[in-house]
PDB file of N, CA and C in Angstrom:
ATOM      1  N   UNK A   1      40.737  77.898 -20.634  1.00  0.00           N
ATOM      2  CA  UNK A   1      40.740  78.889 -21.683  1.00  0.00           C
ATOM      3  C   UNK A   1      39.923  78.385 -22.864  1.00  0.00           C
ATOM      4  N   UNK A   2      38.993  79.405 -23.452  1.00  0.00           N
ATOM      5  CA  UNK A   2      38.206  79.102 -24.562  1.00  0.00           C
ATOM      6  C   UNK A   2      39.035  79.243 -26.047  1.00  0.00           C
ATOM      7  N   UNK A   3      40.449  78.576 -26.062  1.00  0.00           N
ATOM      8  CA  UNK A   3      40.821  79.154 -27.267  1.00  0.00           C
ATOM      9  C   UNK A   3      40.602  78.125 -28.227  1.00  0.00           C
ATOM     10  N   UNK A   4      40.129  77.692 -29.550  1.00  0.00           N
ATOM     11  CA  UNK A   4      40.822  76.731 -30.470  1.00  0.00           C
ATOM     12  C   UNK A   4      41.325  76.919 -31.553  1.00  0.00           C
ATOM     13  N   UNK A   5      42.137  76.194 -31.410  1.00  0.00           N
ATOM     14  CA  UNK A   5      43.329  75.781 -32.716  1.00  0.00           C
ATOM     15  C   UNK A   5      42.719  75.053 -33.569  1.00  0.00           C
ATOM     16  N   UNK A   6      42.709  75.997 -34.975  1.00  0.00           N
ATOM     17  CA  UNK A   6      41.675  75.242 -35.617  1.00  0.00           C
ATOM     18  C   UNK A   6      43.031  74.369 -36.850  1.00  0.00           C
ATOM     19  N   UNK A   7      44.145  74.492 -36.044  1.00  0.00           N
ATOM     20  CA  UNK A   7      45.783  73.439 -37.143  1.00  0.00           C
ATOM     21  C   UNK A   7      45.527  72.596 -36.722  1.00  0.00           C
ATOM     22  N   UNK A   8      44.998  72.304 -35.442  1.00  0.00           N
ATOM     23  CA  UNK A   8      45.280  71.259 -34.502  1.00  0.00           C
ATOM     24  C   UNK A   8      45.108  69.699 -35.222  1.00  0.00           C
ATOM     25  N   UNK A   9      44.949  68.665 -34.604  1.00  0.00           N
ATOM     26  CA  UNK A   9      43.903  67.276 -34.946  1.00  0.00           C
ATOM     27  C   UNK A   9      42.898  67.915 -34.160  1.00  0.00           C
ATOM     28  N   UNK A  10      41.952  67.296 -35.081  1.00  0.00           N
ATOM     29  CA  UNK A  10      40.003  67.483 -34.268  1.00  0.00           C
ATOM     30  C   UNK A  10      40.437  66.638 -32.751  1.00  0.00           C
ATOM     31  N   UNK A  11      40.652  65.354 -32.923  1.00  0.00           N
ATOM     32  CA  UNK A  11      40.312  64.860 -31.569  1.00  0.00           C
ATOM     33  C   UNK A  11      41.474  65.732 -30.161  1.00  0.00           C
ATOM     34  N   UNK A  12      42.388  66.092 -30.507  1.00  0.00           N
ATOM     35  CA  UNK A  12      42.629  67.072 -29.655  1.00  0.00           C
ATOM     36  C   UNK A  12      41.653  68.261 -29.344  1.00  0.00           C
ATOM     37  N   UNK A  13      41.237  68.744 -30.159  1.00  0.00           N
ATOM     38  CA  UNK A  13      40.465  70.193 -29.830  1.00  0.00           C
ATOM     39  C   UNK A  13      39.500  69.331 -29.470  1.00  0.00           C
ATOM     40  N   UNK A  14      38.634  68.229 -29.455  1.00  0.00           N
ATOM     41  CA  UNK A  14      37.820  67.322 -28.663  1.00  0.00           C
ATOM     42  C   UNK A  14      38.227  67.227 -27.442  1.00  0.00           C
ATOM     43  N   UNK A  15      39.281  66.468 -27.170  1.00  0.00           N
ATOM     44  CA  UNK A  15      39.741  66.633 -25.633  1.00  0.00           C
ATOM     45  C   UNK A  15      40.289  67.435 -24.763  1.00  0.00           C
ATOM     46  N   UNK A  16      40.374  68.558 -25.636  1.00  0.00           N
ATOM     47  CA  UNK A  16      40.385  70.226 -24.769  1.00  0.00           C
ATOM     48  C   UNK A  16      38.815  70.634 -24.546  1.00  0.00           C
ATOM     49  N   UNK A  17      38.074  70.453 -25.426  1.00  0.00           N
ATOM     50  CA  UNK A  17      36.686  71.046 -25.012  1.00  0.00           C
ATOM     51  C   UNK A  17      35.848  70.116 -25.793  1.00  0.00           C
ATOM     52  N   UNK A  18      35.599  68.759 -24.658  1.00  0.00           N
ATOM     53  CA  UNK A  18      34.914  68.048 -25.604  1.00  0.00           C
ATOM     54  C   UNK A  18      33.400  68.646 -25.836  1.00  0.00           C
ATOM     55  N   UNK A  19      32.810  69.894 -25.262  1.00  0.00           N
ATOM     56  CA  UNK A  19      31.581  69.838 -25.353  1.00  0.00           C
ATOM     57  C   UNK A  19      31.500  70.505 -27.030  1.00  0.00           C
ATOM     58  N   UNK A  20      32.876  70.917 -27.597  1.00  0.00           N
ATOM     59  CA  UNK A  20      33.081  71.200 -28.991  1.00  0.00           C
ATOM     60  C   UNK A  20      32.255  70.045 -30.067  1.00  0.00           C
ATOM     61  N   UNK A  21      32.658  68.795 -29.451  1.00  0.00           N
ATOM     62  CA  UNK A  21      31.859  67.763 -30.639  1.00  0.00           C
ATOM     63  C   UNK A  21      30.688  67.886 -30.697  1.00  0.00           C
ATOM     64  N   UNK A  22      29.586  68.601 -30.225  1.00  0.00           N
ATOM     65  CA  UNK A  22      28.110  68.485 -30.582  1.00  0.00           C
ATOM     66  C   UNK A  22      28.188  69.485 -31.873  1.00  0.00           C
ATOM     67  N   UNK A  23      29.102  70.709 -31.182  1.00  0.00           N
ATOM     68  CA  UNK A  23      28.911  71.984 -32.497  1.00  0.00           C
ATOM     69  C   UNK A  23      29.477  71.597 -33.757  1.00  0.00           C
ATOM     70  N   UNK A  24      30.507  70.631 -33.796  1.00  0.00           N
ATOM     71  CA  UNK A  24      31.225  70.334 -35.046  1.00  0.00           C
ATOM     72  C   UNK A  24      30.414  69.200 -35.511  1.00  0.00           C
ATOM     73  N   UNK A  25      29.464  68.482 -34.675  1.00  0.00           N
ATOM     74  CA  UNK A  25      28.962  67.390 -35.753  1.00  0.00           C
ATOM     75  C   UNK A  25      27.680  67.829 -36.254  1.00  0.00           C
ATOM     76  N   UNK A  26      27.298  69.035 -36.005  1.00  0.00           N
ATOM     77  CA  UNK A  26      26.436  69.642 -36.269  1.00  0.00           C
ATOM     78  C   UNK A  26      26.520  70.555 -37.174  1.00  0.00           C
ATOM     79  N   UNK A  27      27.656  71.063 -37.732  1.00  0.00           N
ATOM     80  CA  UNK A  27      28.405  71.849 -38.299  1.00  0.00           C
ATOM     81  C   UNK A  27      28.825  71.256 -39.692  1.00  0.00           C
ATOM     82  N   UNK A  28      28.581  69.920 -39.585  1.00  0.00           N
ATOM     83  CA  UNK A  28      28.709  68.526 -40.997  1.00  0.00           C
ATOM     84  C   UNK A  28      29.790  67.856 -40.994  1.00  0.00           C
ATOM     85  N   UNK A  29      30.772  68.054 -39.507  1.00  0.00           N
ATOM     86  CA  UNK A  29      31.778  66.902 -39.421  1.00  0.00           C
ATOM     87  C   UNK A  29      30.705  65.603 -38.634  1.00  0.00           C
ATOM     88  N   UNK A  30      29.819  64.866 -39.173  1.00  0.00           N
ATOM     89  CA  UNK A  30      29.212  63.893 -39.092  1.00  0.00           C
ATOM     90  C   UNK A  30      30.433  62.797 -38.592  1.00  0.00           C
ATOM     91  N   UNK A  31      31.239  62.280 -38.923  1.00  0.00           N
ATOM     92  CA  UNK A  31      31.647  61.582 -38.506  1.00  0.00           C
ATOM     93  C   UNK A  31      32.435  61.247 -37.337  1.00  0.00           C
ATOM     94  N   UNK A  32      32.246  62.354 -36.906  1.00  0.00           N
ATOM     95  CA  UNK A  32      33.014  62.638 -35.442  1.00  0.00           C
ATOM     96  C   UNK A  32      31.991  62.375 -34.013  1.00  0.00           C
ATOM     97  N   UNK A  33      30.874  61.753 -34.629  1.00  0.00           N
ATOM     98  CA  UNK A  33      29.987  61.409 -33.722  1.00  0.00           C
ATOM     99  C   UNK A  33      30.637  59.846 -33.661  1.00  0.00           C
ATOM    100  N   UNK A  34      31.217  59.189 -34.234  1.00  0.00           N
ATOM    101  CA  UNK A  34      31.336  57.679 -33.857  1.00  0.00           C
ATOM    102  C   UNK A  34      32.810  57.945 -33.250  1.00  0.00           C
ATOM    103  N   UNK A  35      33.157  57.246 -32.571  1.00  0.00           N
ATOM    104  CA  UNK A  35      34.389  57.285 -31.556  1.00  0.00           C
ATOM    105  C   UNK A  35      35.168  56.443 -31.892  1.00  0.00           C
ATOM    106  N   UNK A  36      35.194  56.125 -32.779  1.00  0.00           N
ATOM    107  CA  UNK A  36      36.189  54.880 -33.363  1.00  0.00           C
ATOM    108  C   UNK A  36      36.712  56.290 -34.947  1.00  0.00           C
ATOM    109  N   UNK A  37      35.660  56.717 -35.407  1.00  0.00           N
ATOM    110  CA  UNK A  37      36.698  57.896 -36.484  1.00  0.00           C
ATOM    111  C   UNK A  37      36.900  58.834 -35.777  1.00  0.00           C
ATOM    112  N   UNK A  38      36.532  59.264 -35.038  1.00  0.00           N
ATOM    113  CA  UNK A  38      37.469  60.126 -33.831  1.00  0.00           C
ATOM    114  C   UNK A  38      38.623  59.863 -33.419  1.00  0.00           C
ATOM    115  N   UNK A  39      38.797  58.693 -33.433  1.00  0.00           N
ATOM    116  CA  UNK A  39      39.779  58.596 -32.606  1.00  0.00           C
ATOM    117  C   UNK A  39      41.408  58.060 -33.418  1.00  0.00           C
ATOM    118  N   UNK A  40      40.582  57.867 -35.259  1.00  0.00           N
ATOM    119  CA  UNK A  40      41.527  57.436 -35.997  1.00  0.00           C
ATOM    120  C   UNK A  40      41.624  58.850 -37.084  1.00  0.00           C
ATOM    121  N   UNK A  41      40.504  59.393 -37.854  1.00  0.00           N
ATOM    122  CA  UNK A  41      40.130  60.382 -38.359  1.00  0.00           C
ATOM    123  C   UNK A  41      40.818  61.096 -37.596  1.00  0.00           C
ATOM    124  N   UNK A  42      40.142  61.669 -36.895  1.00  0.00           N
ATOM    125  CA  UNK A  42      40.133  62.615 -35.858  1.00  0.00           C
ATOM    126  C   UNK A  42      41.953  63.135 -35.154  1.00  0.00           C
ATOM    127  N   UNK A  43      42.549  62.050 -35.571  1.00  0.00           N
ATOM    128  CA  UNK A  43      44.047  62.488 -34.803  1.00  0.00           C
ATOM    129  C   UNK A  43      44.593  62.532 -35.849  1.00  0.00           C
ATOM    130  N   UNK A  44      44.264  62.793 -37.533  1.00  0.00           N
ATOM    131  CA  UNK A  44      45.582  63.130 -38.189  1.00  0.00           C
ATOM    132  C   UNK A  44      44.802  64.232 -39.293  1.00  0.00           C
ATOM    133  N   UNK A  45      43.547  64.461 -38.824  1.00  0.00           N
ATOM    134  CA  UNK A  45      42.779  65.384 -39.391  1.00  0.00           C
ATOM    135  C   UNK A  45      43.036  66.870 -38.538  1.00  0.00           C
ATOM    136  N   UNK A  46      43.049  68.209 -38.986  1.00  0.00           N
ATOM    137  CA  UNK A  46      42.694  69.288 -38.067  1.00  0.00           C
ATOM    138  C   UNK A  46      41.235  69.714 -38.566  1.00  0.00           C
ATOM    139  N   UNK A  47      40.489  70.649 -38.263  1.00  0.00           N
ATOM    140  CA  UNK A  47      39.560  71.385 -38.509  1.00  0.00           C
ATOM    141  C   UNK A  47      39.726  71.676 -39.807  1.00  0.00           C
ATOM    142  N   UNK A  48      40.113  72.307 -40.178  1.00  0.00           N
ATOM    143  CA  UNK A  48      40.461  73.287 -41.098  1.00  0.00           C
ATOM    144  C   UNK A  48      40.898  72.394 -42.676  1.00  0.00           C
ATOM    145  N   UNK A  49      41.264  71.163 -42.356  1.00  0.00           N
ATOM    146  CA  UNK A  49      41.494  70.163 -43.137  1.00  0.00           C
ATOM    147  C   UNK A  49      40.176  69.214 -43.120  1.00  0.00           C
ATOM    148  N   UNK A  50      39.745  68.852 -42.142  1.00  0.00           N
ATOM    149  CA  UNK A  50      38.170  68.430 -42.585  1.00  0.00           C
ATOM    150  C   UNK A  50      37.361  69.132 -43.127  1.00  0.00           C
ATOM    151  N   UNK A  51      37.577  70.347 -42.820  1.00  0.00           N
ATOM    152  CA  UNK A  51      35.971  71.418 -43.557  1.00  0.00           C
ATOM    153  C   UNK A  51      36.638  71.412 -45.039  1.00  0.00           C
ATOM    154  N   UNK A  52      38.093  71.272 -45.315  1.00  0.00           N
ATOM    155  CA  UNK A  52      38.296  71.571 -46.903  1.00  0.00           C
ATOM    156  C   UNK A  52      37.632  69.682 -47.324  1.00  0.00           C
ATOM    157  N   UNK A  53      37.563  68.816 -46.565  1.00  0.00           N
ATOM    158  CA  UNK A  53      37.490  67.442 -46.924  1.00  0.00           C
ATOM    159  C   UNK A  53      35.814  67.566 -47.444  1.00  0.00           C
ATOM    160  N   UNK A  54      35.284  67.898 -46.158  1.00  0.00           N
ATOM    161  CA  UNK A  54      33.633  67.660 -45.987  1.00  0.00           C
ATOM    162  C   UNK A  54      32.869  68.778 -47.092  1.00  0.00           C
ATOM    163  N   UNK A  55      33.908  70.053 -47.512  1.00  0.00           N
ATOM    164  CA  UNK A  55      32.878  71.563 -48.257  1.00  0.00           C
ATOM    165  C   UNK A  55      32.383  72.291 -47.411  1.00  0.00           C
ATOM    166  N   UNK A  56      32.738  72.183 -45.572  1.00  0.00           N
ATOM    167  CA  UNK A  56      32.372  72.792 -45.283  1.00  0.00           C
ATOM    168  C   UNK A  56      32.951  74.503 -45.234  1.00  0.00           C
ATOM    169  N   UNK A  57      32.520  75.541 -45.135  1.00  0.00           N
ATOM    170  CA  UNK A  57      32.600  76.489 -45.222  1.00  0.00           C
ATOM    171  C   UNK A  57      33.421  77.593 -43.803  1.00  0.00           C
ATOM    172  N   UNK A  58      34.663  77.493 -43.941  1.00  0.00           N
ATOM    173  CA  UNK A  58      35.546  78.099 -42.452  1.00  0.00           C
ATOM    174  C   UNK A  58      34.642  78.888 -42.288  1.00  0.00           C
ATOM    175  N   UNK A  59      33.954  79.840 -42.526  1.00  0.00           N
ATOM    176  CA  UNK A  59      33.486  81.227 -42.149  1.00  0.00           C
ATOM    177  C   UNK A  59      32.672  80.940 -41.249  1.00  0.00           C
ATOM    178  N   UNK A  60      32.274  79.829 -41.873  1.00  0.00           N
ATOM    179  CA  UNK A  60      30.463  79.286 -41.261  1.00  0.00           C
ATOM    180  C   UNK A  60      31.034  78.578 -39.408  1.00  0.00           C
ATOM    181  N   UNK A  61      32.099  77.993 -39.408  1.00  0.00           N
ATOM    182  CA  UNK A  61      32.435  77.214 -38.692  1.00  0.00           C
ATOM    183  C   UNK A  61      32.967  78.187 -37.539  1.00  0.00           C
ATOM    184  N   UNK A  62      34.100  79.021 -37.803  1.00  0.00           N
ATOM    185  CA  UNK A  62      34.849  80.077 -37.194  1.00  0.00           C
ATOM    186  C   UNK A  62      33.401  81.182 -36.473  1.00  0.00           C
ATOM    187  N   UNK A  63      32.105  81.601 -37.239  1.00  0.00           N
ATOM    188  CA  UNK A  63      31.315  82.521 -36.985  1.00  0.00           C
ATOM    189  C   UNK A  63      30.489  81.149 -35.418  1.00  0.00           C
ATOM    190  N   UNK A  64      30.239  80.327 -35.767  1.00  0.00           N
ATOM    191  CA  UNK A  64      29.929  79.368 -34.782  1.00  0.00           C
ATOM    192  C   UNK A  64      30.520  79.221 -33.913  1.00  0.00           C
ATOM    193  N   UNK A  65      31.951  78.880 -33.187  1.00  0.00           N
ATOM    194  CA  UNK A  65      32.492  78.737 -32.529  1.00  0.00           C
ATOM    195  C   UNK A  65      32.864  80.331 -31.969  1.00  0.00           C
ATOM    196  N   UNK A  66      33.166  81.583 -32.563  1.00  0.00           N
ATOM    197  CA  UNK A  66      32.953  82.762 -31.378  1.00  0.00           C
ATOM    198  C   UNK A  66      31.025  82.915 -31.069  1.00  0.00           C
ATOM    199  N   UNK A  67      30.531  83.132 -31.662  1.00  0.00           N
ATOM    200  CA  UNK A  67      29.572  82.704 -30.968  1.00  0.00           C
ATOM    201  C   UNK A  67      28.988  82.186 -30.077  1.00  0.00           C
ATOM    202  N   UNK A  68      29.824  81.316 -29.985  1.00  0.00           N
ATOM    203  CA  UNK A  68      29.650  80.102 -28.568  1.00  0.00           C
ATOM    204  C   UNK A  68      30.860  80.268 -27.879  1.00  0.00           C
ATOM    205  N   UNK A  69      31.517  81.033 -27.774  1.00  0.00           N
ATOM    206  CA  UNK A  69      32.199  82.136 -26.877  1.00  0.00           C
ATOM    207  C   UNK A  69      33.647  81.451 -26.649  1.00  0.00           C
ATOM    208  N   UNK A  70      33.748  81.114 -28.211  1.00  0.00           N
ATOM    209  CA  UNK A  70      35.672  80.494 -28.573  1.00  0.00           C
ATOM    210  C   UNK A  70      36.184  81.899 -28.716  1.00  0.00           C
ATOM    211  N   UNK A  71      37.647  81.574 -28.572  1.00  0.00           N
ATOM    212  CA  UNK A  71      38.583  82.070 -29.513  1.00  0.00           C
ATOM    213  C   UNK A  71      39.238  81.438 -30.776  1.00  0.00           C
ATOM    214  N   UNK A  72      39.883  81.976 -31.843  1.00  0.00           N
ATOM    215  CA  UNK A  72      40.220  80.871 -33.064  1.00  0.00           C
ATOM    216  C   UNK A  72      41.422  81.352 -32.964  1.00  0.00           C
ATOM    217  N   UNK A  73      42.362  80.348 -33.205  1.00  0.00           N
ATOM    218  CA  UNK A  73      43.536  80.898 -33.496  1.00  0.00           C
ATOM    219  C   UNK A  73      43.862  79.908 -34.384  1.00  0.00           C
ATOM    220  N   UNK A  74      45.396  79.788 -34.917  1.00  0.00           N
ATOM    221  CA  UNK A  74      45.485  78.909 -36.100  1.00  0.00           C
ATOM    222  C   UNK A  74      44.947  78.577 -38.043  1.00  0.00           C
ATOM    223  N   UNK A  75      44.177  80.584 -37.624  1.00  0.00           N
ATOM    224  CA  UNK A  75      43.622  80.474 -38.854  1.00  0.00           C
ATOM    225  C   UNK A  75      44.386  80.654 -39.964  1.00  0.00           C
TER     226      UNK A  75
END
């Protein structure tokens, strides 16, 4: 199922659909390219709590991910 939980921790919604980490580090969660803050970051962070960390913009993030043929839930 294409759904994500954007409450979740990132590195969960990583290991539900890891092909998610190219769009989110591309998206300006930069640091989710090293696997060591993935894996510490990443499990007490959700989405939705990094984009308020990083400035990134939900709309921008949420319009990206249906696009690329998610569902969002958790908004």
């Amino acid at each position: 199922m294409n759904i994500i939980d954007l409450s979740i921790p990132v590195a969960e919604v990583v290991e539900q659909h890891p092909e998610v980490l190219d769009l989110l580090v591309e998206l300006g969660f930069t640091p989710l390219a090293n696997p060591l803050m993935r894996q510490t970051l990443g499990r007490a962070v959700s989405i939705k709590q990094g984009a308020k960390m990083k400035g990134i913009d939900m709309a921008k993030i949420k319009q990206n991910l249906i696009w690329n043929g998610y569902e969002i839930k958790g908004d």
